[in-house]
C-alpha atoms as a PDB file:
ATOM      1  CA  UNK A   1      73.928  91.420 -23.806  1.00  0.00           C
ATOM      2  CA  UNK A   2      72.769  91.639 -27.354  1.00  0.00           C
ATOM      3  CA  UNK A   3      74.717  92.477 -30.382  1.00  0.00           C
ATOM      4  CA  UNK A   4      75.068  95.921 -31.472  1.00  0.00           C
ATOM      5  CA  UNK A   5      73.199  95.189 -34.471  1.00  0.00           C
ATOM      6  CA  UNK A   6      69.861  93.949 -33.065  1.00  0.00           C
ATOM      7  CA  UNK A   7      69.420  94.918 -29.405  1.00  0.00           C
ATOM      8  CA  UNK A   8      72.237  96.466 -27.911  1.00  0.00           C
ATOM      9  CA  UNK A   9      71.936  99.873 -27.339  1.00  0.00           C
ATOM     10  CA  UNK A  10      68.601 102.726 -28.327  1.00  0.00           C
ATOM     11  CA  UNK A  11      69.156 104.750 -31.468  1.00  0.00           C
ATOM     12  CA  UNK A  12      70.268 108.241 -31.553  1.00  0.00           C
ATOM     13  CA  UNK A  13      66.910 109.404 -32.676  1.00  0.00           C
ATOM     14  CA  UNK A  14      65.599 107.625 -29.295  1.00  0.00           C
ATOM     15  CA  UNK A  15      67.989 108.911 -27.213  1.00  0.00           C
ATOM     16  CA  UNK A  16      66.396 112.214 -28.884  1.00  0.00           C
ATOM     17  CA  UNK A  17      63.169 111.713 -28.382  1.00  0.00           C
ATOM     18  CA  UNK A  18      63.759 110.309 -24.800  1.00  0.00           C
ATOM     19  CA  UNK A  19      65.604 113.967 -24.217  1.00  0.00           C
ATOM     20  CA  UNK A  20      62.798 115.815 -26.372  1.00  0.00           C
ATOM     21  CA  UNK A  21      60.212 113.675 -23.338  1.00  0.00           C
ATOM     22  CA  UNK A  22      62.206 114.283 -20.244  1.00  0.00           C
ATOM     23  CA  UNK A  23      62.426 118.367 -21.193  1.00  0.00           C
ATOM     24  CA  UNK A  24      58.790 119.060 -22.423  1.00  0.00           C
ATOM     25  CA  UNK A  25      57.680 117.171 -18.904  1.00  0.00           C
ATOM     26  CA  UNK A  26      60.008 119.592 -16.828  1.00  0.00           C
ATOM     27  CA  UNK A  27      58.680 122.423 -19.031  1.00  0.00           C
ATOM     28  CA  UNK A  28      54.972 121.573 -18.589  1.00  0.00           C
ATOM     29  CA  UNK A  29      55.659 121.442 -14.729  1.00  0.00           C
ATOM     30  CA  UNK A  30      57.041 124.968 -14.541  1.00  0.00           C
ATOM     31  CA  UNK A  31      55.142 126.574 -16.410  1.00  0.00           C
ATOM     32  CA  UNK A  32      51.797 125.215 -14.677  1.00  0.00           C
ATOM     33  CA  UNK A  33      51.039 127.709 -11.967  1.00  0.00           C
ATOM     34  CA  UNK A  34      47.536 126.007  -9.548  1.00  0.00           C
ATOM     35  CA  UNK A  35      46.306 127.552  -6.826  1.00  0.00           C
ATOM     36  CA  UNK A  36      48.391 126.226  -3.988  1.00  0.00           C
ATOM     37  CA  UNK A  37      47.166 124.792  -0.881  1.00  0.00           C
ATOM     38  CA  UNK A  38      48.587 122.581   1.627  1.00  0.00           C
ATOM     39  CA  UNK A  39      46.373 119.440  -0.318  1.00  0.00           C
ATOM     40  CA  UNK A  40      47.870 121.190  -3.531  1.00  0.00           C
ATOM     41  CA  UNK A  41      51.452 121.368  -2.407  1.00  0.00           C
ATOM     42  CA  UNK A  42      51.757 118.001  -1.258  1.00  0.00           C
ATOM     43  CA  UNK A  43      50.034 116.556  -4.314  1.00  0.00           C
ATOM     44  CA  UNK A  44      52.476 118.534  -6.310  1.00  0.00           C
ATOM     45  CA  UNK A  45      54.855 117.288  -4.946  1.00  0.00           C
ATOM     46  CA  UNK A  46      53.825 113.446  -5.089  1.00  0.00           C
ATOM     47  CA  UNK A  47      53.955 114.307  -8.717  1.00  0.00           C
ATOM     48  CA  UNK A  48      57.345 115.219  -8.804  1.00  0.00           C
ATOM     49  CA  UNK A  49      58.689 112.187  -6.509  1.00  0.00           C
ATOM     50  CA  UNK A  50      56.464 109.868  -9.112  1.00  0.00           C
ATOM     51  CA  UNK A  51      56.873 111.669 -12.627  1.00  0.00           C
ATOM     52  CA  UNK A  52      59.948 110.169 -13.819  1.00  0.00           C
ATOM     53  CA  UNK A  53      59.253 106.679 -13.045  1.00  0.00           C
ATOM     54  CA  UNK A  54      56.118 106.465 -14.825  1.00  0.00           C
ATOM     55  CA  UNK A  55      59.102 105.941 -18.290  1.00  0.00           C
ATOM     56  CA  UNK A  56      59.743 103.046 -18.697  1.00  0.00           C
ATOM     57  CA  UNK A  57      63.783 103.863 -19.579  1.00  0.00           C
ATOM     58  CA  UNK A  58      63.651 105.515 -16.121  1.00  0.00           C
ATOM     59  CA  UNK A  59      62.487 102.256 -14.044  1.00  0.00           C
ATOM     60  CA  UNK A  60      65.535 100.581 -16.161  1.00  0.00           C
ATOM     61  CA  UNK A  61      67.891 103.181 -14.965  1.00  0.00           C
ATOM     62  CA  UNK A  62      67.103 102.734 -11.384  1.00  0.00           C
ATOM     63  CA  UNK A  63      67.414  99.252 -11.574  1.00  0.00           C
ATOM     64  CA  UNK A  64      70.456  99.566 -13.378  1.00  0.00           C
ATOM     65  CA  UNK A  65      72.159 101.766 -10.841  1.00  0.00           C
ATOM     66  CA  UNK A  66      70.746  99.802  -7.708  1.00  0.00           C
ATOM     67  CA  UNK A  67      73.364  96.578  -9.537  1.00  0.00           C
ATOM     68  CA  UNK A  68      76.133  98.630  -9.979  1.00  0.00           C
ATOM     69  CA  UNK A  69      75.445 100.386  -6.301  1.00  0.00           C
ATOM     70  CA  UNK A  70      75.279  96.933  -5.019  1.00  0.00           C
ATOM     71  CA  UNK A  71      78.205  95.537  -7.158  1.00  0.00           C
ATOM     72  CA  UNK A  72      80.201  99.128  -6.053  1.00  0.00           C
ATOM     73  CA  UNK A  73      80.004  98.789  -2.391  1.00  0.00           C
ATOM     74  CA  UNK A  74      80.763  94.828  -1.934  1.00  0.00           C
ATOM     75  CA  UNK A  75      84.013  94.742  -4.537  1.00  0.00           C
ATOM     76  CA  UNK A  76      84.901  98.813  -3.764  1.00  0.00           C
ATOM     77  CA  UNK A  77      85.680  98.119  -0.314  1.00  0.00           C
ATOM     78  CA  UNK A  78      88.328  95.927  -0.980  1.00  0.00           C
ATOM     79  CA  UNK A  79      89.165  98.036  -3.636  1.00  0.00           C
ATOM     80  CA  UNK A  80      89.815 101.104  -1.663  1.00  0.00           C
ATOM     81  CA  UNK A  81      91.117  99.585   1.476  1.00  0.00           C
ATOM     82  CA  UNK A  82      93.856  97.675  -0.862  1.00  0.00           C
ATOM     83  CA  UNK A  83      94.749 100.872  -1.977  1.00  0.00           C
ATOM     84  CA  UNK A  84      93.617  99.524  -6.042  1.00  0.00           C
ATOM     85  CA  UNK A  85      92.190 102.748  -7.366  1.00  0.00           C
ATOM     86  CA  UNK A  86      94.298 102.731  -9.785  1.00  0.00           C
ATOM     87  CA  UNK A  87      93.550  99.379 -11.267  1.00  0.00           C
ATOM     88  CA  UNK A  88      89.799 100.359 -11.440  1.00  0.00           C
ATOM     89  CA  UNK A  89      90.481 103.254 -13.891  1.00  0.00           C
ATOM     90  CA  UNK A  90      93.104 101.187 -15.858  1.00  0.00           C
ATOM     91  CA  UNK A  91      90.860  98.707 -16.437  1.00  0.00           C
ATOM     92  CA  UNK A  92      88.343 100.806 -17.393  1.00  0.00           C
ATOM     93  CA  UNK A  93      89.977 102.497 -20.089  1.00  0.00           C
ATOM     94  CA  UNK A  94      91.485  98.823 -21.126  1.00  0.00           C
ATOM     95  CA  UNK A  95      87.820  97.968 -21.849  1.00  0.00           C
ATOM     96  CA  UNK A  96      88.007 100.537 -24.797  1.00  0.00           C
ATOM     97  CA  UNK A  97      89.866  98.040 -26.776  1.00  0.00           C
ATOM     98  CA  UNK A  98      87.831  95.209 -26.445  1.00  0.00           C
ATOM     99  CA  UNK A  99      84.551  97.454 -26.790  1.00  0.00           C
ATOM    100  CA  UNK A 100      85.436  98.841 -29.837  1.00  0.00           C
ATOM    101  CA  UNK A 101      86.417  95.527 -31.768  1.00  0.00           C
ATOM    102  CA  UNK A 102      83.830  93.966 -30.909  1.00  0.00           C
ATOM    103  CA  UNK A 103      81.371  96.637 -32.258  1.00  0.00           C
ATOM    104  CA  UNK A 104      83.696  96.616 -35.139  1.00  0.00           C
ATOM    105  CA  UNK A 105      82.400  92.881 -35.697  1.00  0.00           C
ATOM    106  CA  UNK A 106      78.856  92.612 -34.880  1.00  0.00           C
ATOM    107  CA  UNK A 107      79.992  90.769 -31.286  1.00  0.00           C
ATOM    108  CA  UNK A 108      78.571  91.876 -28.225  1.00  0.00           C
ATOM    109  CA  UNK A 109      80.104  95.091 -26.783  1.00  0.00           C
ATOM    110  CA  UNK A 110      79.623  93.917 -23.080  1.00  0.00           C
ATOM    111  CA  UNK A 111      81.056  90.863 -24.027  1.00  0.00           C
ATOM    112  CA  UNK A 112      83.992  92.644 -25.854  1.00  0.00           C
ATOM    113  CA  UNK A 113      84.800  94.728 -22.631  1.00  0.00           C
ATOM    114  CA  UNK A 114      84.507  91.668 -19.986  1.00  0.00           C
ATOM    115  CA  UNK A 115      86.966  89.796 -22.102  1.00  0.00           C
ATOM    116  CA  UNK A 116      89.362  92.837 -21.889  1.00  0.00           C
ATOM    117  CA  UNK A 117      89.224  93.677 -18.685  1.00  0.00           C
ATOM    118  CA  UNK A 118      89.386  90.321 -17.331  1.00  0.00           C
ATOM    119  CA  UNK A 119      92.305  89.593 -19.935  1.00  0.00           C
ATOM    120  CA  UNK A 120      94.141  92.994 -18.576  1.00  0.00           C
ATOM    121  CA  UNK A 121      93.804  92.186 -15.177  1.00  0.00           C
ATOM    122  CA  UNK A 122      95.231  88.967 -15.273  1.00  0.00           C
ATOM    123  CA  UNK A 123      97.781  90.419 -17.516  1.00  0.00           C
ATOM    124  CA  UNK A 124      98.650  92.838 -14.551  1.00  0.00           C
ATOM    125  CA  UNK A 125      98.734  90.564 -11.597  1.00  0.00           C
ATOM    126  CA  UNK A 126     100.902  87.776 -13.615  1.00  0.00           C
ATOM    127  CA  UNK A 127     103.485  90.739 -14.330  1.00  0.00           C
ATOM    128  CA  UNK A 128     103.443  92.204 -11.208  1.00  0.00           C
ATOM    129  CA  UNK A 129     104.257  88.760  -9.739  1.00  0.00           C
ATOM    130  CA  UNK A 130     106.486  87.645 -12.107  1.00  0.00           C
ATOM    131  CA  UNK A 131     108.963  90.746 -12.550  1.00  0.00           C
ATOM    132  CA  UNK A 132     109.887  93.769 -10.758  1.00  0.00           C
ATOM    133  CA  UNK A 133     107.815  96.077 -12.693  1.00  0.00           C
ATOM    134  CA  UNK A 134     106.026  97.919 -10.183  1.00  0.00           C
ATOM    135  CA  UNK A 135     102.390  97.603  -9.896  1.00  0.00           C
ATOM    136  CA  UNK A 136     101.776 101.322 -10.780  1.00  0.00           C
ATOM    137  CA  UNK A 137     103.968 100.638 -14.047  1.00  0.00           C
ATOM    138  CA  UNK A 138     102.191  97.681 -15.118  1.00  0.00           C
ATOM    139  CA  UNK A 139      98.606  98.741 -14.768  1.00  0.00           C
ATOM    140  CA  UNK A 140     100.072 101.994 -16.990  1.00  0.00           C
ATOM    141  CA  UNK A 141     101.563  99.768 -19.539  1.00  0.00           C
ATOM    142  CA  UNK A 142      98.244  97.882 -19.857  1.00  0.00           C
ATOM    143  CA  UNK A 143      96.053 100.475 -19.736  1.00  0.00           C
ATOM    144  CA  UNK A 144      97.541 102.707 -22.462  1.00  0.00           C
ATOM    145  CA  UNK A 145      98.157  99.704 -24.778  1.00  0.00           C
ATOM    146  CA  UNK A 146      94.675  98.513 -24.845  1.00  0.00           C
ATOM    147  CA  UNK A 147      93.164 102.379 -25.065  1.00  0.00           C
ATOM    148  CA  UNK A 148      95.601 103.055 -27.777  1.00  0.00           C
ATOM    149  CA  UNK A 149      94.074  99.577 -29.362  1.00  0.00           C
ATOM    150  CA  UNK A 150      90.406 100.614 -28.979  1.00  0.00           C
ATOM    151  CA  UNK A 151      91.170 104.625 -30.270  1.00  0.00           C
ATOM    152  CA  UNK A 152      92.859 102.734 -33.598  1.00  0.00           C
ATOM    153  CA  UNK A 153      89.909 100.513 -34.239  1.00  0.00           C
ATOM    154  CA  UNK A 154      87.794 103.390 -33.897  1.00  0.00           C
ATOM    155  CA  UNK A 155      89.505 105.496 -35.845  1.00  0.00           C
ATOM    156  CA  UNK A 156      89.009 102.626 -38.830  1.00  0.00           C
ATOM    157  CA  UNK A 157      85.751 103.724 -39.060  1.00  0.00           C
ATOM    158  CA  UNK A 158      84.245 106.333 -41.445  1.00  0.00           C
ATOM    159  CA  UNK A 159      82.170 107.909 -39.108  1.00  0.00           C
ATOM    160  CA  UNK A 160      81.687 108.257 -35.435  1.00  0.00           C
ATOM    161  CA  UNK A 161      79.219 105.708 -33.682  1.00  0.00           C
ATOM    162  CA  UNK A 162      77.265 107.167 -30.681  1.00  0.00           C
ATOM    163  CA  UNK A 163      76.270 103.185 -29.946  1.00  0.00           C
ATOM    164  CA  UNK A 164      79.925 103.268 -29.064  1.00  0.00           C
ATOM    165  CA  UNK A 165      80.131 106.930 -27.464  1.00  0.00           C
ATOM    166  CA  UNK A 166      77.638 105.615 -25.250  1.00  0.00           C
ATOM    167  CA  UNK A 167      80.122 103.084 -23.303  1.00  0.00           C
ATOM    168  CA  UNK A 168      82.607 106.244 -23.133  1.00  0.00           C
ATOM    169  CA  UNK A 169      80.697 108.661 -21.531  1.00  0.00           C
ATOM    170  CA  UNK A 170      77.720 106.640 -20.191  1.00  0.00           C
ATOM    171  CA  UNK A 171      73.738 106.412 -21.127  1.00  0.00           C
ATOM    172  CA  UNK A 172      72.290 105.452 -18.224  1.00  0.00           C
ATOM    173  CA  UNK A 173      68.780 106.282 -19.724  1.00  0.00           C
ATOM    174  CA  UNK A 174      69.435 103.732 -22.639  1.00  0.00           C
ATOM    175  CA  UNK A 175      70.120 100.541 -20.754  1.00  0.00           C
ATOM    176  CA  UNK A 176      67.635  97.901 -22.501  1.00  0.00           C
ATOM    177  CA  UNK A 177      66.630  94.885 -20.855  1.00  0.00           C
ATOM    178  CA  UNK A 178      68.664  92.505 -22.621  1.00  0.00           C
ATOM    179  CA  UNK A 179      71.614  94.952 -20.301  1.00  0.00           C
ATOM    180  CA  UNK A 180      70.018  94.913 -16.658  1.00  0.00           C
ATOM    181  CA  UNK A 181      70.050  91.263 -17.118  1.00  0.00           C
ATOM    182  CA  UNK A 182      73.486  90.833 -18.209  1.00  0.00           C
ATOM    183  CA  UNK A 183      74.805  93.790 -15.316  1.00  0.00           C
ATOM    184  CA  UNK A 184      72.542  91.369 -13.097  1.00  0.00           C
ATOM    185  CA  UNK A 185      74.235  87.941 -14.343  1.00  0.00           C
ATOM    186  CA  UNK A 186      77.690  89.422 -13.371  1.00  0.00           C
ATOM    187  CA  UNK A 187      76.151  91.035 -10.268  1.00  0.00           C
ATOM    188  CA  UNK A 188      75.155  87.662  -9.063  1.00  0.00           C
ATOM    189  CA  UNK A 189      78.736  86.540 -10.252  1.00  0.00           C
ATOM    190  CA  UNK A 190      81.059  88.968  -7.869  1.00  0.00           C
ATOM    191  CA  UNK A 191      78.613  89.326  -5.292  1.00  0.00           C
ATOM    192  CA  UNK A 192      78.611  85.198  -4.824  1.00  0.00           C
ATOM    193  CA  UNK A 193      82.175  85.010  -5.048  1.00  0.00           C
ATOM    194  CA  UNK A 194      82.722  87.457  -2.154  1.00  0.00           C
ATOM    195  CA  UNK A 195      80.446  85.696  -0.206  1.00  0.00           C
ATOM    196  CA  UNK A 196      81.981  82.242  -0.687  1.00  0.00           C
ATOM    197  CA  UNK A 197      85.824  83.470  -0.095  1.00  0.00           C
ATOM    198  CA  UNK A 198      84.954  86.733   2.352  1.00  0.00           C
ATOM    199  CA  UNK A 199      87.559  85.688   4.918  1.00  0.00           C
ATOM    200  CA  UNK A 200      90.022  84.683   2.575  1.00  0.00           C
ATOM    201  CA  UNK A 201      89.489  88.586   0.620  1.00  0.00           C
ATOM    202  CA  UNK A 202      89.234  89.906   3.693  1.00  0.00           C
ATOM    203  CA  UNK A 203      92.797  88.635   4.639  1.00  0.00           C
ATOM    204  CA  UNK A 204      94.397  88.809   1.754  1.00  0.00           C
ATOM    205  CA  UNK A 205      93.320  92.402   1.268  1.00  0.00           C
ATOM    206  CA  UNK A 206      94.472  93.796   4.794  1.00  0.00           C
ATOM    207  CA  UNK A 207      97.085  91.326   6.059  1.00  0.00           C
ATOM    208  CA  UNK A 208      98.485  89.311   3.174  1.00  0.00           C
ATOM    209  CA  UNK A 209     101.044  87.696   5.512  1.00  0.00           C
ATOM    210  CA  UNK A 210      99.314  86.642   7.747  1.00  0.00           C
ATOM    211  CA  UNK A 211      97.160  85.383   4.734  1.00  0.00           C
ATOM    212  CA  UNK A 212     100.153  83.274   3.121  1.00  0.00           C
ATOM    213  CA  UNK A 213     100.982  82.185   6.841  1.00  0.00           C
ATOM    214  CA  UNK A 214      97.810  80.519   7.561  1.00  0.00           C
ATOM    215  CA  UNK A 215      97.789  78.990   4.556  1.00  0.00           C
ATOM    216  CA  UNK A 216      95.353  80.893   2.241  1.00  0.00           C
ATOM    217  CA  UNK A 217      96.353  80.757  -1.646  1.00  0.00           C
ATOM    218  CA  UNK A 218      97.406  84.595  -1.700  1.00  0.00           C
ATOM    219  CA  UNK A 219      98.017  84.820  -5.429  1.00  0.00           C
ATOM    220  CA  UNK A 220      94.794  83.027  -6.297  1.00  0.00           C
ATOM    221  CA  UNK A 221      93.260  85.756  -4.450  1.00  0.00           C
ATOM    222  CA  UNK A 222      94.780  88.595  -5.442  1.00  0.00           C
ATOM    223  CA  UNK A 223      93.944  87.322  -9.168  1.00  0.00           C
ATOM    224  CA  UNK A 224      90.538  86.935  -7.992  1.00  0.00           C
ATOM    225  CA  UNK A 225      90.475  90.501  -7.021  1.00  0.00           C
ATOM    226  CA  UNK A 226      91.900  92.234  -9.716  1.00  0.00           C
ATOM    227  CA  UNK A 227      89.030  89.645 -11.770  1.00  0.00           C
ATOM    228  CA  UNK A 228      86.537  90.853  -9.281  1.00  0.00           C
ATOM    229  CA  UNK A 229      87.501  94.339  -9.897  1.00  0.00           C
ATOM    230  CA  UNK A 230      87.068  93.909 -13.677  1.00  0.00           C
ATOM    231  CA  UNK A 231      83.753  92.426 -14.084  1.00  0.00           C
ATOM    232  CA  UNK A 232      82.383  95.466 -11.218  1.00  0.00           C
ATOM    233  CA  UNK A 233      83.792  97.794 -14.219  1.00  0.00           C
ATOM    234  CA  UNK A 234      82.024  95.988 -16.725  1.00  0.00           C
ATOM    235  CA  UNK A 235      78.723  96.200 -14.642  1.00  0.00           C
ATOM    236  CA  UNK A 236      79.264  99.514 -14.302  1.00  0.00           C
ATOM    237  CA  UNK A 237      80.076 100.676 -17.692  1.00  0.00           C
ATOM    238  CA  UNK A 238      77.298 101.161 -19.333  1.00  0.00           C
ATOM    239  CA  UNK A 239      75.404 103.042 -16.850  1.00  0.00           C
ATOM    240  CA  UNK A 240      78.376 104.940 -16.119  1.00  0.00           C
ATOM    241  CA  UNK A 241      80.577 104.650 -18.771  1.00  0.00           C
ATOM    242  CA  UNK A 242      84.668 104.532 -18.983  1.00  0.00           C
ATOM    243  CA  UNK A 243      85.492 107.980 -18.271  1.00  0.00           C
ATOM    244  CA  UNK A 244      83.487 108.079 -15.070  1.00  0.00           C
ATOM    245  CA  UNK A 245      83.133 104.243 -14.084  1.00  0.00           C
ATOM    246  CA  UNK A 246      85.633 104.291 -11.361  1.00  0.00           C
ATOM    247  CA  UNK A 247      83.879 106.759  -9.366  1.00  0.00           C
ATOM    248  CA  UNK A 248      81.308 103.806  -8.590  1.00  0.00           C
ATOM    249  CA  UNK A 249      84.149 101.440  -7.034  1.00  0.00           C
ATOM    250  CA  UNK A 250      86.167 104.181  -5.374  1.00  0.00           C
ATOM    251  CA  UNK A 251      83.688 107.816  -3.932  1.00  0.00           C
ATOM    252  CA  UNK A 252      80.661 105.338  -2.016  1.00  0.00           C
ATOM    253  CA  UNK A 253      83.536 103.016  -0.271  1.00  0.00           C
ATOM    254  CA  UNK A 254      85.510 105.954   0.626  1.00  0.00           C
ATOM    255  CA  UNK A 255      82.875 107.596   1.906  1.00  0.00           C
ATOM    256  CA  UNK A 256      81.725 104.895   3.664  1.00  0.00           C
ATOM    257  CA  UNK A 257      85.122 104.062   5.195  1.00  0.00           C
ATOM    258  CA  UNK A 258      85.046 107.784   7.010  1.00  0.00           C
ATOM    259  CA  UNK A 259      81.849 106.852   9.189  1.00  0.00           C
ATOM    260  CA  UNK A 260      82.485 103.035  10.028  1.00  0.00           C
ATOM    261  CA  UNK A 261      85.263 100.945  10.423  1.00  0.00           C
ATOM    262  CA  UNK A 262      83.860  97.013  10.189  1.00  0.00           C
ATOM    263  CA  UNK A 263      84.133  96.025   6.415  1.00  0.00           C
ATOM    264  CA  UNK A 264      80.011  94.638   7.003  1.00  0.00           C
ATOM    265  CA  UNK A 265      79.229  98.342   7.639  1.00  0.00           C
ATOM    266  CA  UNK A 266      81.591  99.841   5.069  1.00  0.00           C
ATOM    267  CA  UNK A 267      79.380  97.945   2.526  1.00  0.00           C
ATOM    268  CA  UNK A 268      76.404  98.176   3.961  1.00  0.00           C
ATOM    269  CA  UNK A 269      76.712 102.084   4.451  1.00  0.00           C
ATOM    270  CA  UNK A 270      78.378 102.435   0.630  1.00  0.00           C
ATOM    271  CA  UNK A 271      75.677 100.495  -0.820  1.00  0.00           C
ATOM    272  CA  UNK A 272      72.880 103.023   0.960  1.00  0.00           C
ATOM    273  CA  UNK A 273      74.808 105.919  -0.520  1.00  0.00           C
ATOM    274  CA  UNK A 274      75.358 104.903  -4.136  1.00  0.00           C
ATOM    275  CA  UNK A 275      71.390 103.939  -4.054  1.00  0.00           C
ATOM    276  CA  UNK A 276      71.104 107.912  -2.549  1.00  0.00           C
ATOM    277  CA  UNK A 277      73.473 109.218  -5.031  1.00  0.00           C
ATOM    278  CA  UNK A 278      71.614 107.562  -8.155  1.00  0.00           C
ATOM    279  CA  UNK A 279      68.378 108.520  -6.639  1.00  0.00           C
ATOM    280  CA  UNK A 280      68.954 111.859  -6.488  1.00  0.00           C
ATOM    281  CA  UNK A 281      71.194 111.854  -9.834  1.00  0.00           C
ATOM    282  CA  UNK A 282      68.339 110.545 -11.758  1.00  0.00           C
ATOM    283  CA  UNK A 283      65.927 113.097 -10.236  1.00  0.00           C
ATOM    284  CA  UNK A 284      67.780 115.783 -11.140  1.00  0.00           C
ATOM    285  CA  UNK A 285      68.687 114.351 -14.700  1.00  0.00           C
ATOM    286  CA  UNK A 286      64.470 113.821 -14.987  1.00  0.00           C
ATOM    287  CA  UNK A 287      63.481 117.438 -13.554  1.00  0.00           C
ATOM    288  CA  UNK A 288      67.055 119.575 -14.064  1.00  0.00           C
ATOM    289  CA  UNK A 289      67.594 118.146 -17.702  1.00  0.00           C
ATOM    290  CA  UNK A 290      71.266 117.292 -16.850  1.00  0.00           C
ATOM    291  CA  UNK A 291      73.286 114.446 -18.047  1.00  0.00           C
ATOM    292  CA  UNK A 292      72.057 111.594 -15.103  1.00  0.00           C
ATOM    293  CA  UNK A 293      75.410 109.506 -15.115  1.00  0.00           C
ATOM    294  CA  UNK A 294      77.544 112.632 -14.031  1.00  0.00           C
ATOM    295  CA  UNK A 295      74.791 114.258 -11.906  1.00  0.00           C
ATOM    296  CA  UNK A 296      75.240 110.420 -10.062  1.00  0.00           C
ATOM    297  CA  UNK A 297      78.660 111.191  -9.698  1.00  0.00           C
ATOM    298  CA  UNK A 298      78.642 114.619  -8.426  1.00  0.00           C
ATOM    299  CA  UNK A 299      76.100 113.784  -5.962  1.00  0.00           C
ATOM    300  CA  UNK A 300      78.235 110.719  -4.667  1.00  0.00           C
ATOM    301  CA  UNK A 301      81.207 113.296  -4.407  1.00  0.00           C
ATOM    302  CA  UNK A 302      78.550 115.678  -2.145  1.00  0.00           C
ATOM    303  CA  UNK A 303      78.796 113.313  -0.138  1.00  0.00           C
ATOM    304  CA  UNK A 304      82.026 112.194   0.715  1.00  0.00           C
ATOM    305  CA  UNK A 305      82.434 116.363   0.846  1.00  0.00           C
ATOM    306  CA  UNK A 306      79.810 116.328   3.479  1.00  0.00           C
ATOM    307  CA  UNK A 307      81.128 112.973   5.754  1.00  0.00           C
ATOM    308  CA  UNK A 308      84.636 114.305   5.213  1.00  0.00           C
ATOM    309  CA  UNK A 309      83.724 117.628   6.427  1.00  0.00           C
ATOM    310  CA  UNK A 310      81.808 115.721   9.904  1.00  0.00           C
ATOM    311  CA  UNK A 311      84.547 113.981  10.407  1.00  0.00           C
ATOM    312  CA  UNK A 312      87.360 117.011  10.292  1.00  0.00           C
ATOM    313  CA  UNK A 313      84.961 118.656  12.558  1.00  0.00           C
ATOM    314  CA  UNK A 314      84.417 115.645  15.062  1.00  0.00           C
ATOM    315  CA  UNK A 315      88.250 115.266  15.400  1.00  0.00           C
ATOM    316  CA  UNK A 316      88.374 119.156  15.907  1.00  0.00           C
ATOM    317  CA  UNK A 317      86.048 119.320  18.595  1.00  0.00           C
ATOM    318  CA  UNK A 318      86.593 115.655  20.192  1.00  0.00           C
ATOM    319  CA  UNK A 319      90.614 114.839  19.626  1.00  0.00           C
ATOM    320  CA  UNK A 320      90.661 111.891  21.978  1.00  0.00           C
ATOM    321  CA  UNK A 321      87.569 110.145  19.990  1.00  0.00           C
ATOM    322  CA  UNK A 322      88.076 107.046  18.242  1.00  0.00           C
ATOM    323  CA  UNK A 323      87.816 107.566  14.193  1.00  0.00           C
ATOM    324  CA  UNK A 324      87.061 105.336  11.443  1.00  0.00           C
ATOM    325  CA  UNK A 325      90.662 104.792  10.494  1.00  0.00           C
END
């Protein structure tokens, strides 16, 4: 998590060169015409599997996406089975604000956006307990405030910044190392915290009742999620970036939610395809020259097309069979 003005995100002329690479490589395979044989084809193909991970940039977006795949499935399921999409994007676009001042300042931009979207989300869940605003209205309230906040700071500046474009739209293939660490501290962070209170989320998130009932500190833990929630967007954000980061905590989950029903497989399963879908995203950003973080997306959204579709035919043909619901 460096500052913007040392280590915190690759030049545009990198970012250039790194696109100049990635399309002379896919050019230089397609034009190449050997002899094929069965030796040839296969080798050929080993090529392709290996090509793109002989970059280093490439290795760092595959380890970036496996964190925010792992971070995705673990804090998504909660977040789809508590019906919280919402609150993902809000607090994505929240993180605009705090982004953009602290570019503004020389601070660190990761830093900047885990302070907002922690700061929103407790913001949220303290109004949403404390009023009747409706959760809906609240997240709304929040969300537009701090985006409006983050558009004015930008606007400040003379000239646009694509350091700062990158957390908008994503750039996956400029995560440094300083970044995979950071995405890795907070990995470690939500990950441990799930594991330490798992019954308690687990309650809280499907029965809250029976939650408050037995005794377990409901509004802690519904604070904890909405936190939890924020620092998976954060993770996610620069790999992804605001516009699309909420595809990470909501399309794997839901996915995964169609084909099992035990919350252990639900994250086990949405883990497996987030690692598929930035496999094949990356692959097709390396050999296809398209933009990798959407290409991740569209693949996840293949497959919830695909499991949705097996499903829709499974009830279809067996309408007495148990489903996932």
């Amino acid at each position: 998590m460096c500052s913007p003005r040392t280590c915190s995100r690759v030049p545009s002329s990198a970012r250039s060169s790194r696109s100049a690479l990635i399309a002379s490589s896919s050019s230089r395979r397609a034009t190449a015409a050997p002899e094929r044989t069965e030796g040839g084809a296969m080798a050929e193909l080993a090529e392709w599997l290996i090509a793109p991970y002989e970059y280093a940039f490439m290795r760092r977006a595959l380890a970036s996406l496996l964190i925010v795949s792992l971070v995705g499935a673990v804090v998504g399921t909660f977040v789809v089975h508590k019906g919280l999409a919402a609150s993902g994007s809000g607090l994505a676009h929240a993180t605009l604000g705090g982004v953009a001042i602290a570019f503004v300042n020389g601070a660190s931009v990761a830093l900047g956006a885990l302070v907002a979207a922690v700061a929103t989300a407790l913001a949220i869940g303290y109004v949403r307990r404390t009023s009747r605003v409706s959760y809906d209205t609240a997240i709304a309230i929040f969300f537009v405030s701090a985006f409006s906040l983050g558009i004015l700071v930008i606007s400040r500046r003379q000239s646009y910044t694509p350091d700062l474009g990158s957390f908008v739209f994503g750039d996956i293939l400029g995560v440094s190392q300083a970044d995979l660490v950071g995405e890795l501290v907070l990995a470690v962070v939500a990950v441990g915290f799930v594991l330490a209170f798992y019954r308690e989320l687990v309650m809280v998130a499907y029965d809250p009742a029976m939650a408050s009932a037995v005794g377990v500190r409901t509004a802690f833990f519904e604070f904890s999620l909405l936190v939890l929630i924020a620092v998976a967007v954060v993770v996610a954000l620069q790999a992804i970036g605001i516009v699309l980061v909420t595809a990470t905590l909501i399309i794997p989950p839901a996915t995964a939610s169609l084909l099992f029903r035990r919350i252990p497989q639900i994250m086990a399963a949405s883990f497996l395809i987030g690692v598929a879908s930035s496999v094949v995203g990356l692959y097709a950003s390396f050999h296809a020259g398209v933009a990798a973080s959407p290409a991740v997306v569209l693949t996840a959204t293949a497959a919830f097309a695909v499991a949705l579709a097996a499903t829709s035919l499974r009830r279809a043909r067996f309408p007495g069979a148990p489903t996932a619901e």
